[in-house]
C-alpha atoms as a PDB file:
ATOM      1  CA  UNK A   1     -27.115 122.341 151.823  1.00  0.00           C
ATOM      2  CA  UNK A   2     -27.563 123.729 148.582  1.00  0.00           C
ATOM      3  CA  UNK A   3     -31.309 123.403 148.505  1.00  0.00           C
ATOM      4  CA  UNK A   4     -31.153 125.400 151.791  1.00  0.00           C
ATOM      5  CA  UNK A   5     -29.062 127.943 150.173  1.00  0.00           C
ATOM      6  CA  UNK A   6     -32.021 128.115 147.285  1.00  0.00           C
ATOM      7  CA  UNK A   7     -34.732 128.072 149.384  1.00  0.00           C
ATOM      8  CA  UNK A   8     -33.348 131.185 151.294  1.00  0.00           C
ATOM      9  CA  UNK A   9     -32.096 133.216 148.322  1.00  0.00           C
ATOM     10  CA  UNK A  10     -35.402 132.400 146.559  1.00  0.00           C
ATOM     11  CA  UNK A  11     -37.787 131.197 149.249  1.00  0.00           C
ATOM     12  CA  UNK A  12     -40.988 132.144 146.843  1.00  0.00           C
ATOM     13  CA  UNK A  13     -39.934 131.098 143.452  1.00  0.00           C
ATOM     14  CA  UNK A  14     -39.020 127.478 145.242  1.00  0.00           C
ATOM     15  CA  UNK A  15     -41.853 127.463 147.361  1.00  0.00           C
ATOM     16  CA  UNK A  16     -43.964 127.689 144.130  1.00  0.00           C
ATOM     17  CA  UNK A  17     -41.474 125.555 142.322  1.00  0.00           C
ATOM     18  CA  UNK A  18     -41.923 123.195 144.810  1.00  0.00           C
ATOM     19  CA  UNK A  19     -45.691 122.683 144.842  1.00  0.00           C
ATOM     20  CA  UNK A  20     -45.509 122.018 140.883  1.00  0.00           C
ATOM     21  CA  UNK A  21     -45.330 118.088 140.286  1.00  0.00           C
ATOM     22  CA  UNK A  22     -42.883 118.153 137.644  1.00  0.00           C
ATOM     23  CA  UNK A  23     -40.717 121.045 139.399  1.00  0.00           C
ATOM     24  CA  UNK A  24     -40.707 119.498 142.262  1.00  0.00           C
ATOM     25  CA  UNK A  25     -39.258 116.370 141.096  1.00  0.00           C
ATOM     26  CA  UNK A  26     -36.498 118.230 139.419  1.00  0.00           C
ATOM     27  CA  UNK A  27     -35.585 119.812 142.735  1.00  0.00           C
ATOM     28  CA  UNK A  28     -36.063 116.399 144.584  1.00  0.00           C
ATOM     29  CA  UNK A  29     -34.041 114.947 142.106  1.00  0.00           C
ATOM     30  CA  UNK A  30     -31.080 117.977 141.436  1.00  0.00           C
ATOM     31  CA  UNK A  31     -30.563 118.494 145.425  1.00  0.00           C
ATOM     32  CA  UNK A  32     -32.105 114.977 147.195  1.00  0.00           C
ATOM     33  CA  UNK A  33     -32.564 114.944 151.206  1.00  0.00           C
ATOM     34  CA  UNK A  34     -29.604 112.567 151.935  1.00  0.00           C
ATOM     35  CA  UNK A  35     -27.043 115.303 150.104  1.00  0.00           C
ATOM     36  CA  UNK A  36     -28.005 117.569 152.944  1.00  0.00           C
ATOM     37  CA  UNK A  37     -26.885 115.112 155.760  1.00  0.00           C
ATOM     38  CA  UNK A  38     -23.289 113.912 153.744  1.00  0.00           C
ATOM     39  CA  UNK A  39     -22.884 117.726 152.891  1.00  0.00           C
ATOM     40  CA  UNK A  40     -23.489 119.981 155.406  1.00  0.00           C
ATOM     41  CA  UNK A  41     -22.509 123.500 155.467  1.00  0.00           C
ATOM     42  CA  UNK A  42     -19.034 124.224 155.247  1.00  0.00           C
ATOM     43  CA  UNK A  43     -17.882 126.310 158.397  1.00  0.00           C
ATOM     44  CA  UNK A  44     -14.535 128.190 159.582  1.00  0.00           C
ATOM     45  CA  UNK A  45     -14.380 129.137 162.936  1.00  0.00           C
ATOM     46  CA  UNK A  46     -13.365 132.657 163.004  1.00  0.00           C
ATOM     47  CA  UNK A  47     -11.665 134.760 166.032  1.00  0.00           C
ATOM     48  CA  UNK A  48     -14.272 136.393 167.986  1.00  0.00           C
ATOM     49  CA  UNK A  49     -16.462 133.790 167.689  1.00  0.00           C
ATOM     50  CA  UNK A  50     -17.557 134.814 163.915  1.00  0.00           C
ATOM     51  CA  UNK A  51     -17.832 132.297 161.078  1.00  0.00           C
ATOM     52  CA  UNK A  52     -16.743 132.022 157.572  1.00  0.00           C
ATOM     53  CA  UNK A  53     -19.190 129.826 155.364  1.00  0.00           C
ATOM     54  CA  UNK A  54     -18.332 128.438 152.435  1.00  0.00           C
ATOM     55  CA  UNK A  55     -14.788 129.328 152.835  1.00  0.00           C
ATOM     56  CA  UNK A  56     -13.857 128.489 148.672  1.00  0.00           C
ATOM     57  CA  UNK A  57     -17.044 130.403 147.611  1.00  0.00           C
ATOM     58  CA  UNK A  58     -15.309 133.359 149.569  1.00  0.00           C
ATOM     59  CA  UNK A  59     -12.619 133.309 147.872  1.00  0.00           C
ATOM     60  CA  UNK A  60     -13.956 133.094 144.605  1.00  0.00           C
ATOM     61  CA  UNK A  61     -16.939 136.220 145.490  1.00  0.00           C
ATOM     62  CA  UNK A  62     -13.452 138.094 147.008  1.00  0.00           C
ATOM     63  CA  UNK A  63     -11.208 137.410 142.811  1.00  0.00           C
ATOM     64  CA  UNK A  64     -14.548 138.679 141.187  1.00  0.00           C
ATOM     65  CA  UNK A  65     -15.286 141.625 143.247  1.00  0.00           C
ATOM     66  CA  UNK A  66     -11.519 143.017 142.394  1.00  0.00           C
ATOM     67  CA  UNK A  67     -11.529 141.797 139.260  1.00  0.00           C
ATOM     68  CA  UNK A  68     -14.562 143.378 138.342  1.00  0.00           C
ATOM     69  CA  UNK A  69     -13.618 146.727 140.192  1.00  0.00           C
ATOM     70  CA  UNK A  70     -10.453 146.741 138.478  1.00  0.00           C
ATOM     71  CA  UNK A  71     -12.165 146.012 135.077  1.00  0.00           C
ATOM     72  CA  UNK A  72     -14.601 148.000 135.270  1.00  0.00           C
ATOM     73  CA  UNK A  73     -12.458 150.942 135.894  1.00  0.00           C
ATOM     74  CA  UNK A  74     -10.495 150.837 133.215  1.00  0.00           C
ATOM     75  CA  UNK A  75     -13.307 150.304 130.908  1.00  0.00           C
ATOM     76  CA  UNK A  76     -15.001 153.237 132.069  1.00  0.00           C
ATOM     77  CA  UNK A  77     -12.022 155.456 132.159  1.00  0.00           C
ATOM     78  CA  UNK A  78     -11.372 154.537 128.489  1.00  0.00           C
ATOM     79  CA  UNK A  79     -14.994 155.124 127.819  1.00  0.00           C
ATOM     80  CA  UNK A  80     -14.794 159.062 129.423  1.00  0.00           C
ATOM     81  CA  UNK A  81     -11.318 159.931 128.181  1.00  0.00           C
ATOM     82  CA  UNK A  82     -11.465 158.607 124.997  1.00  0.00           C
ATOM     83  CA  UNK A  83     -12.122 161.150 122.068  1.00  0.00           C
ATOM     84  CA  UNK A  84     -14.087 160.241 119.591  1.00  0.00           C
ATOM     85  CA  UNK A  85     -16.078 158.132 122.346  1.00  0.00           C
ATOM     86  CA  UNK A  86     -15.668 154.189 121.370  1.00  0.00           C
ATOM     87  CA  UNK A  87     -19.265 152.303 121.722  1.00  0.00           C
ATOM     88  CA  UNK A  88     -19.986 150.003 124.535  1.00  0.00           C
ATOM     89  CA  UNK A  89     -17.209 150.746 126.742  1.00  0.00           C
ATOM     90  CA  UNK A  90     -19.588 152.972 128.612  1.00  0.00           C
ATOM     91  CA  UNK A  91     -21.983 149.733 129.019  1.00  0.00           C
ATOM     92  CA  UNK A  92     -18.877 147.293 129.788  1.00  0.00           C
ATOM     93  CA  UNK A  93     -17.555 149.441 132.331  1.00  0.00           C
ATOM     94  CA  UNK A  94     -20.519 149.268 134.661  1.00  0.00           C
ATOM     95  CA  UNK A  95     -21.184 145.636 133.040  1.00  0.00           C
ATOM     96  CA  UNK A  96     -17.657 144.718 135.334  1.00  0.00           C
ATOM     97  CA  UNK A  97     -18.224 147.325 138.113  1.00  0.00           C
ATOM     98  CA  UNK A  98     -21.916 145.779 138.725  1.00  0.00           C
ATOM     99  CA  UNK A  99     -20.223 142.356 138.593  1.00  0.00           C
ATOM    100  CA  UNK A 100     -17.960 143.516 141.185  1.00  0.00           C
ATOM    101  CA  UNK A 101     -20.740 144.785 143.485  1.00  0.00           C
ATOM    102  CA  UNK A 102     -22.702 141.392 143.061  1.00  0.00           C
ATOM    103  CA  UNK A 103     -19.812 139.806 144.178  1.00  0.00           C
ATOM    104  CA  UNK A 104     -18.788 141.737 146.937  1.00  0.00           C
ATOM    105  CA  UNK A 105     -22.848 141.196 148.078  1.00  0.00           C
ATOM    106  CA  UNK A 106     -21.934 137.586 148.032  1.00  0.00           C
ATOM    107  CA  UNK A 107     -19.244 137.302 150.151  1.00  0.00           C
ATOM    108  CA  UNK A 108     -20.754 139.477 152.898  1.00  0.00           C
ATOM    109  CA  UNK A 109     -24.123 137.526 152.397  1.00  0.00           C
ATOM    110  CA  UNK A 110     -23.426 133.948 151.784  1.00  0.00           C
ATOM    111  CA  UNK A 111     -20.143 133.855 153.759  1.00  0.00           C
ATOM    112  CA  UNK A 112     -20.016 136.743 156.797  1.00  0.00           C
ATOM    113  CA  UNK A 113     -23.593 135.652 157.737  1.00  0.00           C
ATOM    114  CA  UNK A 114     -27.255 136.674 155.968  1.00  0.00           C
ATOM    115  CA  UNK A 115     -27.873 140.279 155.928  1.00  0.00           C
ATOM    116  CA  UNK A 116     -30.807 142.053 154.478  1.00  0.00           C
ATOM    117  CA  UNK A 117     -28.464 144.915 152.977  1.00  0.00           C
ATOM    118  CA  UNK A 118     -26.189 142.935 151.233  1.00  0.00           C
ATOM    119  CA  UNK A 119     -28.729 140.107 150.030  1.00  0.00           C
ATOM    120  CA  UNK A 120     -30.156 142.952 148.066  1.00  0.00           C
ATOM    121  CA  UNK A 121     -26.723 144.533 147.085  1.00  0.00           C
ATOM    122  CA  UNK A 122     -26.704 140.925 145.769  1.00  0.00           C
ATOM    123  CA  UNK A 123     -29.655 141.505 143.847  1.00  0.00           C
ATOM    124  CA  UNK A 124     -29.180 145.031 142.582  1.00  0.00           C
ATOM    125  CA  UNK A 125     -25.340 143.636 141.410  1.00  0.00           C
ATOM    126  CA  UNK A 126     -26.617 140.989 139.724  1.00  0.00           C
ATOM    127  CA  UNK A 127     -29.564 142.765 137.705  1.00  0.00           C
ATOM    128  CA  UNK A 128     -27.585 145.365 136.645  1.00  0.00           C
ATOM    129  CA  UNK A 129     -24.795 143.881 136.161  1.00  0.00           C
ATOM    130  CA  UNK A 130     -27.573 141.341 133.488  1.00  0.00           C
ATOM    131  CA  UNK A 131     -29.289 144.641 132.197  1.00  0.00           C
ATOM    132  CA  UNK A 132     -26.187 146.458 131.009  1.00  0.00           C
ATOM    133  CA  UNK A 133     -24.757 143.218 129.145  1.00  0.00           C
ATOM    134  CA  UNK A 134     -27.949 144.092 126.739  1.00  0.00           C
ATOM    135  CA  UNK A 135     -26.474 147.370 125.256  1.00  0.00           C
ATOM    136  CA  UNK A 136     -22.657 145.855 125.485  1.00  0.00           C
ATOM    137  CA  UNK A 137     -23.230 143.263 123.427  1.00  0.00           C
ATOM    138  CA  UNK A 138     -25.089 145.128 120.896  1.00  0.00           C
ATOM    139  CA  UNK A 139     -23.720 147.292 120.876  1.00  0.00           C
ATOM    140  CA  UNK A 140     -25.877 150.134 121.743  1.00  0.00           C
ATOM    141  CA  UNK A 141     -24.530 153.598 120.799  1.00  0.00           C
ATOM    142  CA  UNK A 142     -23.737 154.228 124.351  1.00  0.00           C
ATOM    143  CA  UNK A 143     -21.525 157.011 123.361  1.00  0.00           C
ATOM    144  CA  UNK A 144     -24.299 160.128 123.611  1.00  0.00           C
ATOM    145  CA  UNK A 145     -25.122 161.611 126.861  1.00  0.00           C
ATOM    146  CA  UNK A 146     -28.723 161.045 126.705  1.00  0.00           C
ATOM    147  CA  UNK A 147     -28.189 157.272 126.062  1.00  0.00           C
ATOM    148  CA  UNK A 148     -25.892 157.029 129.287  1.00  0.00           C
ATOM    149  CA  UNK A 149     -28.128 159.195 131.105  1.00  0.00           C
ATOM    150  CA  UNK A 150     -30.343 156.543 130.103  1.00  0.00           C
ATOM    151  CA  UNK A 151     -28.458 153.786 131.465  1.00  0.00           C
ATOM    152  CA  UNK A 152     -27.904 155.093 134.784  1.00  0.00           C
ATOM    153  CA  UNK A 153     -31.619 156.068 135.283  1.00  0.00           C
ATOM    154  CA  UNK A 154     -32.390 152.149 134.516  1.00  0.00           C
ATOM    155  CA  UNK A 155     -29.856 151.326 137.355  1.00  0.00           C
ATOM    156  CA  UNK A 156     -31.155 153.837 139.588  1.00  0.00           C
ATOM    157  CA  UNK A 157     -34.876 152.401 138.883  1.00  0.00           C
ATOM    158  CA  UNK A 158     -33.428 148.738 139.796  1.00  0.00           C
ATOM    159  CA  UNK A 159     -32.287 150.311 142.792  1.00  0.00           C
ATOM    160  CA  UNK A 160     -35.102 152.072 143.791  1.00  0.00           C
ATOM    161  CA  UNK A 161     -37.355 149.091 143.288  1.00  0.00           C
ATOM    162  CA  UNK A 162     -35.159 146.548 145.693  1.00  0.00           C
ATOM    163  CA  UNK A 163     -34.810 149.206 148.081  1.00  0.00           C
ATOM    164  CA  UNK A 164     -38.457 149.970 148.098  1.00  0.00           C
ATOM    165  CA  UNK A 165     -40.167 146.319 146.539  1.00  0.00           C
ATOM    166  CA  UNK A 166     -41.325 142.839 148.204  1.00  0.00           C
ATOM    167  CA  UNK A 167     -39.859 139.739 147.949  1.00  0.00           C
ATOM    168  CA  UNK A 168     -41.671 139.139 144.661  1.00  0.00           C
ATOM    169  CA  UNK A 169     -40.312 142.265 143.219  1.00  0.00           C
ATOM    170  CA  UNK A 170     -36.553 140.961 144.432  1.00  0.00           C
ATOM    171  CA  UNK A 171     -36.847 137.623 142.733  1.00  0.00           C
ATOM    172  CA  UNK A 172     -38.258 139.259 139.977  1.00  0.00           C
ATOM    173  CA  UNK A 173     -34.800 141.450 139.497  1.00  0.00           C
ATOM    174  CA  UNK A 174     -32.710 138.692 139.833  1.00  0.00           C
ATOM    175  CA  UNK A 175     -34.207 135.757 137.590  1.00  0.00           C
ATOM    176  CA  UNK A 176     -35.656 138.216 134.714  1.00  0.00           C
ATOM    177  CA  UNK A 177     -32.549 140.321 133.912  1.00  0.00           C
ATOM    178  CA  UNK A 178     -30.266 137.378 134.863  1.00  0.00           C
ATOM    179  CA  UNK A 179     -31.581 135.638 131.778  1.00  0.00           C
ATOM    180  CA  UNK A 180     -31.988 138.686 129.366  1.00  0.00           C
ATOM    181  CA  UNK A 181     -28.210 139.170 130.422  1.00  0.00           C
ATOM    182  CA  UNK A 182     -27.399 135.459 129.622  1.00  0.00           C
ATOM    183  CA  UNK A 183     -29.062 135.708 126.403  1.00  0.00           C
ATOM    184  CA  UNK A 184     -27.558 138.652 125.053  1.00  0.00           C
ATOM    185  CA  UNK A 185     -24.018 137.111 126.449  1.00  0.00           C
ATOM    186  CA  UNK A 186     -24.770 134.418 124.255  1.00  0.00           C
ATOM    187  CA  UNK A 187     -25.273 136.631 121.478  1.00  0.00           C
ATOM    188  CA  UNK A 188     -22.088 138.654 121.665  1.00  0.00           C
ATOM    189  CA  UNK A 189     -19.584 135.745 122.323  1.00  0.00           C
ATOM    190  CA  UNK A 190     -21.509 134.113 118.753  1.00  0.00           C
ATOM    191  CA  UNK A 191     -21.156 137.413 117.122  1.00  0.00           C
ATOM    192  CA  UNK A 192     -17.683 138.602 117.620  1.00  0.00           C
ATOM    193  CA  UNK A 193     -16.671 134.932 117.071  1.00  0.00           C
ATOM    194  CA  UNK A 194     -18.370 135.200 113.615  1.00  0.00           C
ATOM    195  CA  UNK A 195     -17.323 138.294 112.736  1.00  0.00           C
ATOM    196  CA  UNK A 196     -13.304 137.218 113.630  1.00  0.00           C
ATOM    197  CA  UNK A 197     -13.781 134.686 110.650  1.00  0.00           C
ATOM    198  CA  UNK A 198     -13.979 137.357 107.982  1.00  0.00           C
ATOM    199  CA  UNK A 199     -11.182 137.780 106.269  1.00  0.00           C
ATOM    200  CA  UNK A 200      -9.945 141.376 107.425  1.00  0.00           C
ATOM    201  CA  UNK A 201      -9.782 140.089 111.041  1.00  0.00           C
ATOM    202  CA  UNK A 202      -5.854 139.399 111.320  1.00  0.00           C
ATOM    203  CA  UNK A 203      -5.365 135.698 112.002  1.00  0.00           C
ATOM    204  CA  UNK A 204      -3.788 136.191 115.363  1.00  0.00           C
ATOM    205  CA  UNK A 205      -6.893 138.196 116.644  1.00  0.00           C
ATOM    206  CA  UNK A 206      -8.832 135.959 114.913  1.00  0.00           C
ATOM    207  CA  UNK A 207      -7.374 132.801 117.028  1.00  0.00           C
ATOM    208  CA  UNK A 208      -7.137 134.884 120.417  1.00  0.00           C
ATOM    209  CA  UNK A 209     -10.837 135.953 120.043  1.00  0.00           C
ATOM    210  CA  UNK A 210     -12.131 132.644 119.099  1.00  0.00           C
ATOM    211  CA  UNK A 211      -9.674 130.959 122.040  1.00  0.00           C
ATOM    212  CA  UNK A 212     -11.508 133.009 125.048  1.00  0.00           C
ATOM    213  CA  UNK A 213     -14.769 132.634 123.722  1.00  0.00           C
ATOM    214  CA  UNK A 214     -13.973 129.444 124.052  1.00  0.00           C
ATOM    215  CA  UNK A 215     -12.999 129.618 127.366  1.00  0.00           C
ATOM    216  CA  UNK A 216     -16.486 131.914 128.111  1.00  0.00           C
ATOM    217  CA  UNK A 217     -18.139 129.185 126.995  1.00  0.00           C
ATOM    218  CA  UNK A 218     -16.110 126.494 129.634  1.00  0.00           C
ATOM    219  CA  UNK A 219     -16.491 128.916 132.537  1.00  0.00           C
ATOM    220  CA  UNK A 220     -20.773 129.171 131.700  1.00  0.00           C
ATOM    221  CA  UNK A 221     -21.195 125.067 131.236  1.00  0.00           C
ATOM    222  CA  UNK A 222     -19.352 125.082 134.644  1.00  0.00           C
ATOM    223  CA  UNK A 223     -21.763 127.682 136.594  1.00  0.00           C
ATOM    224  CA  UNK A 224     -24.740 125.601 134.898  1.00  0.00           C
ATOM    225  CA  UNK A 225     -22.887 122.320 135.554  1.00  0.00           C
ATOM    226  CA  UNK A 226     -22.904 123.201 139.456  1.00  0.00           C
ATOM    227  CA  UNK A 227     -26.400 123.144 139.417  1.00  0.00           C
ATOM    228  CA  UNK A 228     -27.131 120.095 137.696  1.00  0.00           C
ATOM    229  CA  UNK A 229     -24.259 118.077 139.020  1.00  0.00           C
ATOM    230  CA  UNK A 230     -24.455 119.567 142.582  1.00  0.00           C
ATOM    231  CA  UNK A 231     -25.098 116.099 144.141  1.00  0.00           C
ATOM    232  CA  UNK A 232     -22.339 114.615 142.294  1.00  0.00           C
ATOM    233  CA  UNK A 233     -19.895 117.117 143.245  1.00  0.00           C
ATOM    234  CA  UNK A 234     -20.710 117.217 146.626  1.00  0.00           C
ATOM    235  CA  UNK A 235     -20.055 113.469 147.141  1.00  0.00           C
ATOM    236  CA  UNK A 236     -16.885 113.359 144.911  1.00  0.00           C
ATOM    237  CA  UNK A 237     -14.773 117.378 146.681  1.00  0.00           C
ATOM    238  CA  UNK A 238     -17.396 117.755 149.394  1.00  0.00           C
ATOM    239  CA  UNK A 239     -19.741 120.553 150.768  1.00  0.00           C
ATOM    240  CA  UNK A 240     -16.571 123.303 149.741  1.00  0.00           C
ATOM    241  CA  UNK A 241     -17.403 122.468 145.849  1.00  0.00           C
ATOM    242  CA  UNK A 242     -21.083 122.614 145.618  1.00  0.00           C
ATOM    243  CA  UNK A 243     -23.473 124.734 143.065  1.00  0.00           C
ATOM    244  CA  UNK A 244     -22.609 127.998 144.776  1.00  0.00           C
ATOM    245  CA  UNK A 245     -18.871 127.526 144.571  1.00  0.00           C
ATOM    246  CA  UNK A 246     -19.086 126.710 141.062  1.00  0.00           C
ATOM    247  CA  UNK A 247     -21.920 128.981 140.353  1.00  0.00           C
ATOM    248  CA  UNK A 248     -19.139 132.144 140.945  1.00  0.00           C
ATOM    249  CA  UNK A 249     -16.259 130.614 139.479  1.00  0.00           C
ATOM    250  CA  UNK A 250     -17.912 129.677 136.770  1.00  0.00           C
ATOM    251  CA  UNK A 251     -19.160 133.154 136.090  1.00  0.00           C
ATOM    252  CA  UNK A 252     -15.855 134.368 137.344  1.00  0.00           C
ATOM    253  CA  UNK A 253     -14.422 132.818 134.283  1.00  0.00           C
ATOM    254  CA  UNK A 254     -16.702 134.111 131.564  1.00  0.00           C
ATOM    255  CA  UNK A 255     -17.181 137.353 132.478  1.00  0.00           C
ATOM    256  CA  UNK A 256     -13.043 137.954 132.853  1.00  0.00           C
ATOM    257  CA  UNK A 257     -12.428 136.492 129.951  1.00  0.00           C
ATOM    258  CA  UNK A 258     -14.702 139.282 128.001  1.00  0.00           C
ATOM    259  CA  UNK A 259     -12.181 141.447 128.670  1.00  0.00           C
ATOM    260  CA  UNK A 260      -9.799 140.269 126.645  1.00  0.00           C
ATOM    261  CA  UNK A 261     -12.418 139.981 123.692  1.00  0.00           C
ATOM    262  CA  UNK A 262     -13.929 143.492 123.889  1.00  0.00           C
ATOM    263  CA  UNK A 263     -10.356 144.735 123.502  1.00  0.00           C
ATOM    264  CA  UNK A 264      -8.987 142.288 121.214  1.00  0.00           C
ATOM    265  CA  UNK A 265     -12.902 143.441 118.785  1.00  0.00           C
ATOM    266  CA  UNK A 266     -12.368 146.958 119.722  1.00  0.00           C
ATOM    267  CA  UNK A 267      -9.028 147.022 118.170  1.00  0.00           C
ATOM    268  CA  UNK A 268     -10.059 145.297 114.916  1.00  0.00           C
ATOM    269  CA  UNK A 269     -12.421 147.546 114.186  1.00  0.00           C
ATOM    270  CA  UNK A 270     -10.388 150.466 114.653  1.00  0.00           C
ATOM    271  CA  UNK A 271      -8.324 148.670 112.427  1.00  0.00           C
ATOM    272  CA  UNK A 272     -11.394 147.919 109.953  1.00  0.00           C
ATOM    273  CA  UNK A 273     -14.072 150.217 110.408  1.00  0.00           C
ATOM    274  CA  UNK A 274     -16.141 148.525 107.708  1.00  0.00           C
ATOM    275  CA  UNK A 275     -15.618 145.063 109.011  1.00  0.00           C
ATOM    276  CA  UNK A 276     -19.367 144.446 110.396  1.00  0.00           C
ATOM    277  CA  UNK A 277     -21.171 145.972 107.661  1.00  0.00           C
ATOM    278  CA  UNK A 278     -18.804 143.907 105.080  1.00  0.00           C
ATOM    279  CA  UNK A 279     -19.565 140.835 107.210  1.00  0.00           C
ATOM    280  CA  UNK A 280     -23.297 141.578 106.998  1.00  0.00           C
ATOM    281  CA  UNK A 281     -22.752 142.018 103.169  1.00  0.00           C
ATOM    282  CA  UNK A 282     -21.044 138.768 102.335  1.00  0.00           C
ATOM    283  CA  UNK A 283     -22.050 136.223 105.332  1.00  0.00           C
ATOM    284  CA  UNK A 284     -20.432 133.116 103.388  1.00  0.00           C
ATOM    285  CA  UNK A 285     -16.514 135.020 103.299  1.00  0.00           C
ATOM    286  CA  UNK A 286     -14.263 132.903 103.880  1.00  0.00           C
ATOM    287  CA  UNK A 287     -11.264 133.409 106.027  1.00  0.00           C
ATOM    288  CA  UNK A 288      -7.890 134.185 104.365  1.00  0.00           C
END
């Protein structure tokens, strides 16, 4: 079931996969033959003869598509109204919106039935959604109209180029920006953590911060989990839990807990201006 689901979301990059000895044995080995037969795909019969698949990955596409609409708005609309401009709400804004729009390509896609439109909505969610995580995490001086002029001419490129690309160029937009995006995830959740064990960082940001980074980090070992466990989950909650259930809630969980920490770093360093460049200055202080 899953290796179905990967072969059609990514029929070249597994075909390829596939025909590599070493690859292939992961893939034999992550999603084996006899899964497919104890886990088939999970199916609600709908009224007028539709179907709803993977009923709990709908769910979970349906949370992060609000979620990230609702975010996302509220970043941005702090990031227009806001004067003086704050840096990298601009890029989290669209960072939640995309998120939203990946999700939202999801649920139509993996659960309403496959649809060219919204497997690439998938794609154009998901690497822009991974492209503006880059300047957010930073963070980029997003606050000058030229740099978010910037920004949305790299979103209309990716759009432009699923639109208009092959099926190369589609895989190509959602593997290379999804792991530039992970990367520079990595980064921020490392960085802000860091930076809340200076001293100036009040202790009760200080805990909050390093509490949903903590969590960030639970909701991105389950996404990765689903993959490498999918067998194992399969046979212990059936076909419902598999590696794309997981996949969203996993990211579900990391991405909404950012929210808390962009606002929670925001604050301090309204609070202390200086606080990076004192951090950078003394790396070994100590917290208070």
């Amino acid at each position: 079931m899953s290796a179905q689901f990967a072969q059609s979301f990514l029929p070249l990059f597994i075909s390829r996969a596939q025909r590599q000895p070493f690859l292939g044995h992961v893939l034999t080995t992550l999603f084996p033959n006899y899964i497919q037969e104890i886990c088939p795909l999970p199916v609600i019969q709908l009224q007028g003869g539709r179907q709803l698949r993977w009923p709990t990955v709908a769910v979970a596409c349906l949370c992060g598509c609000v979620l990230g609409l609702l975010s996302g708005g509220h970043m941005l609309r702090r990031a227009m109204t806001r004067s003086p401009r704050e840096k990298g709400f601009f890029s989290w804004g669209f960072t939640f919106l995309w998120y939203g729009v990946m999700c939202l390509g999801g649920l139509f896609h993996h659960c309403l039935g496959p649809s060219p439109f919204f497997y690439k909505t998938d794609i154009i969610g998901t690497a822009c959604f991974s492209l503006s995580i880059i300047p957010a995490s930073i963070p980029a001086n997003d606050t000058s109209n030229a740099a978010r002029l910037l920004l949305l001419a790299i979103y209309g490129g990716v759009v432009f180029s699923a639109v208009t690309g092959s099926q190369a160029v589609l895989e190509v937009l959602y593997t290379g920006p999804m792991v530039l995006g992970a990367v520079a995830g990595a980064w921020f959740l490392w960085s802000v953590s860091t930076e809340a064990a200076v001293s100036q960082t009040s202790q009760v940001a200080r805990k909050r911060i390093w509490k949903w980074s903590a969590v960030a980090v639970m909701g991105t070992l389950m996404a990765a989990g689903g993959i490498v466990g999918d067998k194992w989950l399969c046979l212990l909650f059936g076909s419902n839990f598999s590696l794309l259930f997981w996949a969203f809630f996993g990211c579900n969980v990391t991405v909404f807990v950012c929210f808390p920490i962009v606002l929670l770093h925001a604050c301090e360093q309204v609070k202390n201006p200086n606080l990076a460049s004192e951090q950078v200055k003394n790396p070994n202080l100590k917290q208070s």
